[in-house]
C-alpha atoms as a PDB file:
ATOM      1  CA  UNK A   1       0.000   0.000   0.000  1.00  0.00           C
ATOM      2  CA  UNK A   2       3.161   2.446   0.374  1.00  0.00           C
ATOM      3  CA  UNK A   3       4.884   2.058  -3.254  1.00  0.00           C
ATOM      4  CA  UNK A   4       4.131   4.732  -5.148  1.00  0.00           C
ATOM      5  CA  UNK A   5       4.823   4.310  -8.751  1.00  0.00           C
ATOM      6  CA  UNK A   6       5.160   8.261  -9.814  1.00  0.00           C
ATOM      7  CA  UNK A   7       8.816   8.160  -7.789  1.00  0.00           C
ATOM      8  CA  UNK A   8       9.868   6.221 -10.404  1.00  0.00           C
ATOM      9  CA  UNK A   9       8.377   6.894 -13.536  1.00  0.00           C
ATOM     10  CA  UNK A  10      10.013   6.541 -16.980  1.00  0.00           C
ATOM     11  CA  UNK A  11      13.362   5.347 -15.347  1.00  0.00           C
ATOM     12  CA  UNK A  12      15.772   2.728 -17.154  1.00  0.00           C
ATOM     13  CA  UNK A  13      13.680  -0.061 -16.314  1.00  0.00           C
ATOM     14  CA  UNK A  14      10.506   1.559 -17.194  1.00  0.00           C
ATOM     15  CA  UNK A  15      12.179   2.192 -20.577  1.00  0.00           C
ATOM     16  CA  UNK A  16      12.300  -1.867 -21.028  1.00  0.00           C
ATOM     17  CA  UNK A  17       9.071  -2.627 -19.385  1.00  0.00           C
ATOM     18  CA  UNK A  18       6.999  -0.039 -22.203  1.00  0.00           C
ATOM     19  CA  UNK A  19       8.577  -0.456 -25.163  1.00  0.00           C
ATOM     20  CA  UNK A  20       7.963  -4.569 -25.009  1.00  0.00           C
ATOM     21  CA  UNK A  21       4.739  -3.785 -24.306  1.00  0.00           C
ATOM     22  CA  UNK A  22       3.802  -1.326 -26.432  1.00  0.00           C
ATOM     23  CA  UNK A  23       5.780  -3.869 -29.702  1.00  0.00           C
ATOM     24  CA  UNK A  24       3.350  -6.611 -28.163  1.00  0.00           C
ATOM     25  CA  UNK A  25       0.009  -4.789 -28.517  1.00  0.00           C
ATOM     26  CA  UNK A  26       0.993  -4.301 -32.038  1.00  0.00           C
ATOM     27  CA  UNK A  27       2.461  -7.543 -33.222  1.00  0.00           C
ATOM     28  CA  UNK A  28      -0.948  -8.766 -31.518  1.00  0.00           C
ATOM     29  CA  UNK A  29      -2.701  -6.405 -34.028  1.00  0.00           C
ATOM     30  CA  UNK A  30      -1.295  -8.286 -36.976  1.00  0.00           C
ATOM     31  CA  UNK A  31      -5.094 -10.184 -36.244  1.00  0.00           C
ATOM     32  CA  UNK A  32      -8.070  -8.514 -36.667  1.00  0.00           C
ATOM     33  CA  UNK A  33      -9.918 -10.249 -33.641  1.00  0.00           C
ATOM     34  CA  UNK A  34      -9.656  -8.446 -30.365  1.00  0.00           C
ATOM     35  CA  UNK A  35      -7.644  -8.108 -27.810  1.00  0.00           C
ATOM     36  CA  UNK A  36      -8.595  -7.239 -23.892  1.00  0.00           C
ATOM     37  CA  UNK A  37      -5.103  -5.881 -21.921  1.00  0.00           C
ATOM     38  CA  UNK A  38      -5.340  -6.824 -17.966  1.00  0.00           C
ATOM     39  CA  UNK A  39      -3.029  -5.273 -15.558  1.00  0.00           C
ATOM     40  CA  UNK A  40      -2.201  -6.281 -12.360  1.00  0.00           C
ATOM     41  CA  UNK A  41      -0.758  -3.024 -10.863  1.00  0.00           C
ATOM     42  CA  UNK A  42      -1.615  -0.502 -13.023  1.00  0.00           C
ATOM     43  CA  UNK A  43      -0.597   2.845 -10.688  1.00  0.00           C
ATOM     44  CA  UNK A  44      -1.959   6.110 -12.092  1.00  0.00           C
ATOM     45  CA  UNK A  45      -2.058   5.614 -16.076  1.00  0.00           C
ATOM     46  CA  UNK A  46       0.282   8.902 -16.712  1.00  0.00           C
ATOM     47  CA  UNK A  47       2.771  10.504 -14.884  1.00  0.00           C
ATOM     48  CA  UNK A  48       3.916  14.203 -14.328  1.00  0.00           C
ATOM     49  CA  UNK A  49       8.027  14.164 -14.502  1.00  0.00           C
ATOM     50  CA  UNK A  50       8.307  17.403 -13.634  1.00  0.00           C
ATOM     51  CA  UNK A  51       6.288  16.339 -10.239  1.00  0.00           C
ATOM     52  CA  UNK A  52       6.999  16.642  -6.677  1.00  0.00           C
ATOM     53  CA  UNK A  53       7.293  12.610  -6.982  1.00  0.00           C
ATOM     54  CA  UNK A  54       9.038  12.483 -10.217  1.00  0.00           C
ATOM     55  CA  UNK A  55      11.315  15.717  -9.298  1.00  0.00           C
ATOM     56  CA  UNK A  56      12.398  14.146  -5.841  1.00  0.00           C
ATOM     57  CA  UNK A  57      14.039  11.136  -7.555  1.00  0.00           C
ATOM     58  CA  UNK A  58      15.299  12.221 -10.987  1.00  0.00           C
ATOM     59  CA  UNK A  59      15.071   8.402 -12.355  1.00  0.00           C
ATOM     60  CA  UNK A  60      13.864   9.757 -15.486  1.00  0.00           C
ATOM     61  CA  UNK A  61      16.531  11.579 -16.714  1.00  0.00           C
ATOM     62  CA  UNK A  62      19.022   7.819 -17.244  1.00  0.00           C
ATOM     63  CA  UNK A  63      15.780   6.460 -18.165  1.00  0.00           C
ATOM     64  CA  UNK A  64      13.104   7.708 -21.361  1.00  0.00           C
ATOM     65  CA  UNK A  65      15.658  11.055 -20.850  1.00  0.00           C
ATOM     66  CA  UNK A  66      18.612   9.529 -22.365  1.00  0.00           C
ATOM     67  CA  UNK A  67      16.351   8.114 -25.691  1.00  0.00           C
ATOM     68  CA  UNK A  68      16.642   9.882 -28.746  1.00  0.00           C
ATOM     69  CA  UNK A  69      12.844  11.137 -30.032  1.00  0.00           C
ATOM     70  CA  UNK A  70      12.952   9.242 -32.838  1.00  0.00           C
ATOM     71  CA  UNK A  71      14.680   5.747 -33.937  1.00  0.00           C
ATOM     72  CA  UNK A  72      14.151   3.213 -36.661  1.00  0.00           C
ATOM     73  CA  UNK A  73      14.363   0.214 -34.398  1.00  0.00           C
ATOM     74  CA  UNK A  74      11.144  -1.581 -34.157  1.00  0.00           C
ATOM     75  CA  UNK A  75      11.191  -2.284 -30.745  1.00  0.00           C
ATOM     76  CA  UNK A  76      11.915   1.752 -29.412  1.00  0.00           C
ATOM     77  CA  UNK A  77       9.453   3.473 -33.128  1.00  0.00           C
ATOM     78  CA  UNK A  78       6.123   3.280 -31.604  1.00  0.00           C
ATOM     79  CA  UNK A  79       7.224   3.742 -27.804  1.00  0.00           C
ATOM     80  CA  UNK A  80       8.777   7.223 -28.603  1.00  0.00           C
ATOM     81  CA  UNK A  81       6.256   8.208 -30.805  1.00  0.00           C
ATOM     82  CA  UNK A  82       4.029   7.702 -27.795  1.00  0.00           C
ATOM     83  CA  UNK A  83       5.786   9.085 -25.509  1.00  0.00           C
ATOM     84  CA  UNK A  84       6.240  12.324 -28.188  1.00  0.00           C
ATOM     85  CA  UNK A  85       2.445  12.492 -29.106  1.00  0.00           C
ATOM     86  CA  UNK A  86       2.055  13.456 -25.145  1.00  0.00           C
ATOM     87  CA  UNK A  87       4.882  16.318 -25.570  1.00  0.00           C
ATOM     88  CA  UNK A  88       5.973  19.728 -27.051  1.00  0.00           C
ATOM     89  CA  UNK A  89       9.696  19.793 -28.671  1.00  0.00           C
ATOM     90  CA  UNK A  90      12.070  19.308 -26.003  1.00  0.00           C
ATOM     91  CA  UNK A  91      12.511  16.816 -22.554  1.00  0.00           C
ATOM     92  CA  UNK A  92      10.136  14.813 -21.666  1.00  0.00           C
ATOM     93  CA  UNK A  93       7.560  16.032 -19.232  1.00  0.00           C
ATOM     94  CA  UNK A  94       4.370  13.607 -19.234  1.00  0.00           C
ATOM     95  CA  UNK A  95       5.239   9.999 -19.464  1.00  0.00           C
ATOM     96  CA  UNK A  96       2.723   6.973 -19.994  1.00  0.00           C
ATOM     97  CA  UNK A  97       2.336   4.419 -17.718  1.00  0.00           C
ATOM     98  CA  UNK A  98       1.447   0.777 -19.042  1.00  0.00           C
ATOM     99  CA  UNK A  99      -2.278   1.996 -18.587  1.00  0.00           C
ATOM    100  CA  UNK A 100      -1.911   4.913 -20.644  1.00  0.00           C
ATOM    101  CA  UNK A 101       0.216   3.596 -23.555  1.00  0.00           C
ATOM    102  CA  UNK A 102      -2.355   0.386 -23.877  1.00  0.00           C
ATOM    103  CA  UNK A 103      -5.018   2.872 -24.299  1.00  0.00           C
ATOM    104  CA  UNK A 104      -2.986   4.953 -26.532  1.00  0.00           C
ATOM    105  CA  UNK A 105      -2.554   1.870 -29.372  1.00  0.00           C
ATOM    106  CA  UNK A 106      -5.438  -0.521 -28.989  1.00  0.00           C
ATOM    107  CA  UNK A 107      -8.342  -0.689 -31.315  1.00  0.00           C
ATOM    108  CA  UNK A 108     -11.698   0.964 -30.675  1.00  0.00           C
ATOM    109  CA  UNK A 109     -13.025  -2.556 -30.442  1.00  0.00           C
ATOM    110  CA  UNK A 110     -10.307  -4.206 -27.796  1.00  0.00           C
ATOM    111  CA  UNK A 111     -10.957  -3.702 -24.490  1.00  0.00           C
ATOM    112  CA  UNK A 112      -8.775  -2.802 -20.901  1.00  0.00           C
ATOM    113  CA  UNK A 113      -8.683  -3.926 -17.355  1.00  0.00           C
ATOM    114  CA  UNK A 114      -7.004  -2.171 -14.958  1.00  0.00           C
ATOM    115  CA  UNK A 115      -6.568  -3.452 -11.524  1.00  0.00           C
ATOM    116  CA  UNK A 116      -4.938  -0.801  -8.291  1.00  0.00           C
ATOM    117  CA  UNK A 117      -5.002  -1.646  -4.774  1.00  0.00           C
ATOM    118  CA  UNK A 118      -3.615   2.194  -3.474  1.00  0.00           C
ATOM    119  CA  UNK A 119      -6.589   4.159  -2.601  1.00  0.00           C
ATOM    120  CA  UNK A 120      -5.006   7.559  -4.369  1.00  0.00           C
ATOM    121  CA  UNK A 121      -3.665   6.086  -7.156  1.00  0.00           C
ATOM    122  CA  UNK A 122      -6.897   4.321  -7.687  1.00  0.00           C
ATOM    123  CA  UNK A 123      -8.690   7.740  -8.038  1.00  0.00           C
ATOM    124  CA  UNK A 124      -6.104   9.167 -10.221  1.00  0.00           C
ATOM    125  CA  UNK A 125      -6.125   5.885 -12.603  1.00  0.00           C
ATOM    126  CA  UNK A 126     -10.052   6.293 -12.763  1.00  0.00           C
ATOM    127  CA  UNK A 127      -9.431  10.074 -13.517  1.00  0.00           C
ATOM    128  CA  UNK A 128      -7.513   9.665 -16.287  1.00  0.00           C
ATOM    129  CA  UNK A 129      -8.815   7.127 -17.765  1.00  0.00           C
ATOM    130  CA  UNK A 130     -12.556   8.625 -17.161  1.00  0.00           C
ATOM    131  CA  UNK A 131     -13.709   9.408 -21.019  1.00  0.00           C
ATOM    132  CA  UNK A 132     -12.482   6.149 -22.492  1.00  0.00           C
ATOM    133  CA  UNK A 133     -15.524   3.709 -22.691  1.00  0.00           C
ATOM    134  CA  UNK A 134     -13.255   0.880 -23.591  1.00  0.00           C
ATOM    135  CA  UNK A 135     -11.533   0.840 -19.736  1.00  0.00           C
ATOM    136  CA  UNK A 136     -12.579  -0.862 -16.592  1.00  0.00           C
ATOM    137  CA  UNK A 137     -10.933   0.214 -13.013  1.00  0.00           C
ATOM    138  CA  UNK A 138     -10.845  -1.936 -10.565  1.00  0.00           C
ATOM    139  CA  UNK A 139      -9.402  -1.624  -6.720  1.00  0.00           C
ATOM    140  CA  UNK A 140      -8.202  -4.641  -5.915  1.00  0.00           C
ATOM    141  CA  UNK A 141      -5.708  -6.775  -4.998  1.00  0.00           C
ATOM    142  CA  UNK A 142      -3.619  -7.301  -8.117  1.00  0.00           C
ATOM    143  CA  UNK A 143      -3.000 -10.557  -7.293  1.00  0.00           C
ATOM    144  CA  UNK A 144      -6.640 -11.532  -8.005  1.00  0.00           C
ATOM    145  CA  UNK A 145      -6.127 -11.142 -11.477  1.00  0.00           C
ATOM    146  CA  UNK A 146      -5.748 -14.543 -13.153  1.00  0.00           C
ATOM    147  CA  UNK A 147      -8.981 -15.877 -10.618  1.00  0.00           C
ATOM    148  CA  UNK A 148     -10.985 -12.998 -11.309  1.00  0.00           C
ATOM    149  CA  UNK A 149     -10.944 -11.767 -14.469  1.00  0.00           C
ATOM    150  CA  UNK A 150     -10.027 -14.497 -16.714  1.00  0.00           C
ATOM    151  CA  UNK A 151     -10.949 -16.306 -19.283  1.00  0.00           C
ATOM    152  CA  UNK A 152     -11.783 -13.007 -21.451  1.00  0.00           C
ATOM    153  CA  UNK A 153     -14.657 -12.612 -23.765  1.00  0.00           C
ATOM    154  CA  UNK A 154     -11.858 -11.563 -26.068  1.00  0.00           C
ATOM    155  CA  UNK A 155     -10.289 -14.788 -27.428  1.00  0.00           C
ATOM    156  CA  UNK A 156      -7.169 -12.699 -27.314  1.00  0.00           C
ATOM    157  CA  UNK A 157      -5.275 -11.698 -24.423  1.00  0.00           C
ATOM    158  CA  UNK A 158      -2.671  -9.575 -22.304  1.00  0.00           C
ATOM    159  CA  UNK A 159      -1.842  -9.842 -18.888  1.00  0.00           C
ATOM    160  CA  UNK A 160       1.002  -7.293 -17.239  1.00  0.00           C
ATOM    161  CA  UNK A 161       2.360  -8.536 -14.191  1.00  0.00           C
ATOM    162  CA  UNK A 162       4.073  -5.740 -12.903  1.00  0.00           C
ATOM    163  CA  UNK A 163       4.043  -5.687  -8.544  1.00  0.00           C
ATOM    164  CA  UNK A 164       6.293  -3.115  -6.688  1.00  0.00           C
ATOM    165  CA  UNK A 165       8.506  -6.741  -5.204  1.00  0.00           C
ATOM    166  CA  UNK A 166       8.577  -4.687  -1.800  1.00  0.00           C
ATOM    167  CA  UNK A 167       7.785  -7.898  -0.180  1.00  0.00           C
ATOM    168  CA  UNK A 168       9.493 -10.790  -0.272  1.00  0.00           C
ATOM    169  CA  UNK A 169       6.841 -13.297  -1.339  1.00  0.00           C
ATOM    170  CA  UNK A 170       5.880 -11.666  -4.091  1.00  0.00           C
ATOM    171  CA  UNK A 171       8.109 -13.508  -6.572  1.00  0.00           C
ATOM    172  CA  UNK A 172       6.286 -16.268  -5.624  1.00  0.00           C
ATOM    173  CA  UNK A 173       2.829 -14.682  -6.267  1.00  0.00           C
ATOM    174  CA  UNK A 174       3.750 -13.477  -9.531  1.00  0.00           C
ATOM    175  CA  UNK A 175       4.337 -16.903 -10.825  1.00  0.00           C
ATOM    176  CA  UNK A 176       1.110 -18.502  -8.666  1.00  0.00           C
ATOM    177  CA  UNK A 177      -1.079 -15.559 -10.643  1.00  0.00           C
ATOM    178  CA  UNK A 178       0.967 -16.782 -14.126  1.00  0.00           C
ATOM    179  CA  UNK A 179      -0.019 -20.062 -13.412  1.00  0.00           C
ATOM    180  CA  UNK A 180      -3.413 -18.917 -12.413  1.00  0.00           C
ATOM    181  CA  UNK A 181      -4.013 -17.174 -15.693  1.00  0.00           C
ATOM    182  CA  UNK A 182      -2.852 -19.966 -17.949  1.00  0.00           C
ATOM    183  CA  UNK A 183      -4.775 -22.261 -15.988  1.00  0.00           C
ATOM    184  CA  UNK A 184      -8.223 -20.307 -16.985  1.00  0.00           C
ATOM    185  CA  UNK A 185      -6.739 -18.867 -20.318  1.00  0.00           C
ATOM    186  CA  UNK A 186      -3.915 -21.040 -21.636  1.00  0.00           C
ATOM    187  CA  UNK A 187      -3.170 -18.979 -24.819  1.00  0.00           C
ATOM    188  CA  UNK A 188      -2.529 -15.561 -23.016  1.00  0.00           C
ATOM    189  CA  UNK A 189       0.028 -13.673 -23.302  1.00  0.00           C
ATOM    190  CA  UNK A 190       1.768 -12.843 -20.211  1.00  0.00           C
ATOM    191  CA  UNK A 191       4.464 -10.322 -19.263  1.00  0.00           C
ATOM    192  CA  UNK A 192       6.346 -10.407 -15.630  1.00  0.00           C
ATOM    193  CA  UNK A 193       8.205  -7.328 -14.599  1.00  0.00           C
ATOM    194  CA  UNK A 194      10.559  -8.010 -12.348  1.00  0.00           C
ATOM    195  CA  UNK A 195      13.870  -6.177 -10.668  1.00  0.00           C
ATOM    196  CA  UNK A 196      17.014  -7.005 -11.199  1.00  0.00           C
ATOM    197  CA  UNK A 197      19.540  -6.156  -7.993  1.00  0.00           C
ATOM    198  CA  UNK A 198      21.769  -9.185  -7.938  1.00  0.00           C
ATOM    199  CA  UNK A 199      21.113 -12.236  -9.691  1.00  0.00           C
ATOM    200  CA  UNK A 200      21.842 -14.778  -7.265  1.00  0.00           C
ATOM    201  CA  UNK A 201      18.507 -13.491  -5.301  1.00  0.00           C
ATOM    202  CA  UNK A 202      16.509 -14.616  -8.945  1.00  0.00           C
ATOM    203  CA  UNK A 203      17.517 -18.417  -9.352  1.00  0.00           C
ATOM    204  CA  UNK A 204      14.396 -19.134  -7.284  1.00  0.00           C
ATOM    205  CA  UNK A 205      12.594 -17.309  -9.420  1.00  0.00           C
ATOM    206  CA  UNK A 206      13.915 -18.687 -12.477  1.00  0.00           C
ATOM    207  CA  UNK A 207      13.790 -21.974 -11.568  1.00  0.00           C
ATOM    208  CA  UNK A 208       9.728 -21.782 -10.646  1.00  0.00           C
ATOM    209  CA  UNK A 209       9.443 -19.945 -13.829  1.00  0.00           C
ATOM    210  CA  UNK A 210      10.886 -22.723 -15.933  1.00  0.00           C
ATOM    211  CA  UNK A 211       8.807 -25.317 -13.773  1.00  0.00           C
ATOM    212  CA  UNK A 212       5.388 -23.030 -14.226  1.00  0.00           C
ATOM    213  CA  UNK A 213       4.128 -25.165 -16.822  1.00  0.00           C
ATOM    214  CA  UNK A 214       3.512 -22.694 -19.295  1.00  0.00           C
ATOM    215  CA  UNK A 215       3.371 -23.231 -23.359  1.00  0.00           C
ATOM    216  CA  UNK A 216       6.450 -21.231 -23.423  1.00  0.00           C
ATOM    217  CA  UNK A 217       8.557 -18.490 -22.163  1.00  0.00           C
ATOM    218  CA  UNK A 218      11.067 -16.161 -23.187  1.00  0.00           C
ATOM    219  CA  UNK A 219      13.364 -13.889 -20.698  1.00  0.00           C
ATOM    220  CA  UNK A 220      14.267 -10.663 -21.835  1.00  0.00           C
ATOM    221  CA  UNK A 221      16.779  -8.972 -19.063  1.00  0.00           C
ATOM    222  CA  UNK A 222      18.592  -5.319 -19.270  1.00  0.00           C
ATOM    223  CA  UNK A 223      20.832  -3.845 -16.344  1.00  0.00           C
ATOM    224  CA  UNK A 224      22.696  -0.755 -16.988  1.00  0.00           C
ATOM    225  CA  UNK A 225      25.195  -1.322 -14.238  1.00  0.00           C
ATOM    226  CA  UNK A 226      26.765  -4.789 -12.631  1.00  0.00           C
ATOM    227  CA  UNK A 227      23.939  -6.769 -11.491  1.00  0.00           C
ATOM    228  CA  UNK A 228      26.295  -7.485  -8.420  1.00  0.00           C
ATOM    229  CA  UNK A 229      24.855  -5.165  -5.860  1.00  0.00           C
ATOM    230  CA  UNK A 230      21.860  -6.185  -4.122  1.00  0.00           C
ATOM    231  CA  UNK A 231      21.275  -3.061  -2.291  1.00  0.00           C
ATOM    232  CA  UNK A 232      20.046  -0.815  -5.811  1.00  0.00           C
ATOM    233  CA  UNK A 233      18.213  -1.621  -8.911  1.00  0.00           C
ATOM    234  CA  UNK A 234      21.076  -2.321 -11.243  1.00  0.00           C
ATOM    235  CA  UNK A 235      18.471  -3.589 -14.317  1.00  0.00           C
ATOM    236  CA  UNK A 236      14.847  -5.240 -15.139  1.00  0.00           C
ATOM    237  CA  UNK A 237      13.541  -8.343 -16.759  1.00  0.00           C
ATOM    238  CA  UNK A 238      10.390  -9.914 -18.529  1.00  0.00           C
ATOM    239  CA  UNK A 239       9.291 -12.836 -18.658  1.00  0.00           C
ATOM    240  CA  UNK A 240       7.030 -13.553 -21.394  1.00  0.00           C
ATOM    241  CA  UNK A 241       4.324 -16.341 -22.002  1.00  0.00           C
ATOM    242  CA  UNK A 242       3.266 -17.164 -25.893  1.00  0.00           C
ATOM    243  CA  UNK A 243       5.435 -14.062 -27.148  1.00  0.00           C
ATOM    244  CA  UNK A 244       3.870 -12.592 -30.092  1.00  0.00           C
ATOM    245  CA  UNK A 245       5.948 -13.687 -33.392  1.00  0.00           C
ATOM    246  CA  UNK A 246       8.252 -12.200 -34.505  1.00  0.00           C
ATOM    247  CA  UNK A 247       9.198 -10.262 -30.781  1.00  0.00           C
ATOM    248  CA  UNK A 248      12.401 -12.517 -30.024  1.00  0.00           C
ATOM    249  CA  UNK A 249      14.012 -12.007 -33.521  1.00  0.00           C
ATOM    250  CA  UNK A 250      13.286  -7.944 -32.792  1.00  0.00           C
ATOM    251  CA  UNK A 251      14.683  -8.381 -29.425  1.00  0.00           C
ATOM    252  CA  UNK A 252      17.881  -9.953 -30.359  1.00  0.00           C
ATOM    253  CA  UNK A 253      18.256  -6.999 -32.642  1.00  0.00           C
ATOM    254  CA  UNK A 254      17.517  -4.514 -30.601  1.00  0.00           C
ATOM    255  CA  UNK A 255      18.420  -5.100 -27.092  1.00  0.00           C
ATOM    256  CA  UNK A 256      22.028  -4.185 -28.220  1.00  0.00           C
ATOM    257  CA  UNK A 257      21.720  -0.241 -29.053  1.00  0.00           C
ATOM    258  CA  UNK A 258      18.766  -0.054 -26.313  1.00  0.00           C
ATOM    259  CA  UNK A 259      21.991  -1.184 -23.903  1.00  0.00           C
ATOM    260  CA  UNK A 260      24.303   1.576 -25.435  1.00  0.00           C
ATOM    261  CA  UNK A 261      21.419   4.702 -24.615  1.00  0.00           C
ATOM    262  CA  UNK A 262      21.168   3.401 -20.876  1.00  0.00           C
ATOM    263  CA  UNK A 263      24.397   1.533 -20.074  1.00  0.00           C
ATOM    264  CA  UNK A 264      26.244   3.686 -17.249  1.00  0.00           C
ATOM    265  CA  UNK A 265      28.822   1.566 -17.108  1.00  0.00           C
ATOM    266  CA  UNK A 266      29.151  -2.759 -16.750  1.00  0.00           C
ATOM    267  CA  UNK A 267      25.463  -2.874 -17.850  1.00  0.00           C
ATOM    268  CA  UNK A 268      24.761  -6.246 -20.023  1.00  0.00           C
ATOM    269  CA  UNK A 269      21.453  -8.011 -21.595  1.00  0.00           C
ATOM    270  CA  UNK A 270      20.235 -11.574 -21.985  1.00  0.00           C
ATOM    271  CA  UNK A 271      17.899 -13.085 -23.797  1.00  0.00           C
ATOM    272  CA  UNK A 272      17.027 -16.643 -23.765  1.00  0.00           C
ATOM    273  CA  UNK A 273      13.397 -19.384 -23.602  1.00  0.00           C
ATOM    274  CA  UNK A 274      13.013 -20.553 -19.961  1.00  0.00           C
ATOM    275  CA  UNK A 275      10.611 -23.032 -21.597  1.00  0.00           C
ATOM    276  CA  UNK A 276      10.528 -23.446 -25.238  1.00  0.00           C
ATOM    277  CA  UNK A 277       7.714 -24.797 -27.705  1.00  0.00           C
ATOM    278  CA  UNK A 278       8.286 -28.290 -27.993  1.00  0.00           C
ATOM    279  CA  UNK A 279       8.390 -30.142 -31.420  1.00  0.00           C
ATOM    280  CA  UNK A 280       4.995 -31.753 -32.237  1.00  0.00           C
ATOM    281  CA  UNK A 281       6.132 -35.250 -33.051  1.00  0.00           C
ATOM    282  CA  UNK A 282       5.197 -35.922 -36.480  1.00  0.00           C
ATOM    283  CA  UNK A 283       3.166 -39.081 -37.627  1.00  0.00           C
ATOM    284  CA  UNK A 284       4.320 -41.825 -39.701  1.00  0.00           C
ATOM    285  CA  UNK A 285       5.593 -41.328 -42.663  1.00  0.00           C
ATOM    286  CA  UNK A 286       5.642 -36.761 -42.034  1.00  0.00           C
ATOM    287  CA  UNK A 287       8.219 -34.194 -41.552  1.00  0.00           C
ATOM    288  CA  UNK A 288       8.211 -32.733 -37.524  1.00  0.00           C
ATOM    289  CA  UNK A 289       5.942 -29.436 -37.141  1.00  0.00           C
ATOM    290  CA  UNK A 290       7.736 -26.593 -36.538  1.00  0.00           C
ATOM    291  CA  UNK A 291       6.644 -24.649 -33.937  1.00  0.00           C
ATOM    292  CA  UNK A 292       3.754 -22.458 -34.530  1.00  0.00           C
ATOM    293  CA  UNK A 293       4.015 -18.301 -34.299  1.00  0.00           C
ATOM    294  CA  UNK A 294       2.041 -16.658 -31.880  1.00  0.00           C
END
């Protein structure tokens, strides 16, 4: 109830978090049928970097304040141009939340889900998000999620998981909601936020990840400084469920020059399947199946 996300808006990891998102929503628009975006913490929607929060902080300015405002890369084109259509020429002052850049690129006909426990940030997500029809609020536990709100109507799905990890059980939870949501839905997509301080404190995590019994997942990590020091936020990480094709080709292609606009020194990526899609055995006489794309 204490983490307040507007501290650390539009910081390095933030950068990450968005811009997968944002290339998800629109590889997932590839399909005409629609899509409904859940999120499990969804804080305010849009954030004010110029804020007492935001100012107190500064996490902004080695995060969306180092990115050029435009790029070519796939993975960074849309984000920015988000991020732009909510400024004038110059830094950076309003920044979208996950909330806020769902809203921003989904289809008249796809629909949102917002879940946010904090009283005050509950009003403010309501508030802004008050004229779009498409948008449900809910203040709740975030945890709830996969029990509550799944399956869809939408045959189509994303879930954020995105907690505060303030507590120390709430690796845990994330991947008991994951397997919660696959459970009722097993063709969602899911993304998992998650810090990166040092890594030894994430085998756990890895390893429950890898035994969640999902289709398939892919982990996408970033840190900007030597993920060594378990006292700061050195990077972030995602783990993905069903990844929308082709995401991991534009990853490996892009993770590399996202590294070189946030790196301050030691910083590193990975990307790698926790689970992958297993071969469909073929029948007598056939070639194997590849794989299908998401």
């Amino acid at each position: 109830m204490n983490y307040r996300h507007a501290y650390h808006a539009g910081n390095f990891a933030d950068v990450l978090k968005h811009a997968v998102l944002q290339r998800m929503l629109v590889l997932m628009q590839r399909k005409e049928a629609p899509i409904a975006y859940l999120d499990s913490h969804a804080g305010v929607g849009l954030y004010d970097l110029h804020g007492v929060e935001a100012g107190k902080t500064g996490e902004w300015h080695s995060g969306v304040g180092r990115l050029p405002a435009q790029s070519n890369s796939p993975l960074l084109a849309d984000y920015l141009a988000q991020v732009a259509a909510l400024n004038s020429e110059g830094e950076p002052r309003y920044y979208p939340g996950s909330p806020e850049l769902a809203r921003r690129v989904l289809r008249e006909y796809d629909s949102l889900q917002l879940c946010e426990k904090h009283p005050q940030d509950f009003a403010l997500l309501k508030d802004n998000m008050r004229n779009d029809e498409r948008v449900i609020c809910h203040q709740r536990d975030g945890w709830q999620v996969g029990k509550a709100l799944l399956p869809t109507e939408e045959k189509r799905a994303l879930l954020l998981i995105d907690p505060p990890f303030e507590a120390e059980d709430e690796f845990s939870q994330a991947v008991n909601t994951l397997q919660e949501a696959i459970g009722r839905m097993r063709q969602v997509v899911v993304a998992i936020w998650y810090p990166i301080k040092a890594e030894k404190q994430l085998k756990g995590f890895y390893q429950a990840l890898a035994n969640s019994g999902a289709p398939k997942l892919l982990r996408a990590e970033l840190w900007v400084r030597p993920a060594d020091n378990a006292a700061s936020l050195n990077g972030s990480g995602l783990a993905i469920v069903n990844p929308p094709w082709p995401l991991e080709e534009e990853l490996r292609a892009d993770l590399p020059e996202l590294l070189k606009l946030l790196d301050q020194g030691g910083g590193g990526y990975r990307l790698d399947w926790l689970i992958e899609e297993p071969v469909v055995a073929p029948a007598p006489g056939k070639k194997p199946r590849k794989p299908r794309k998401a």
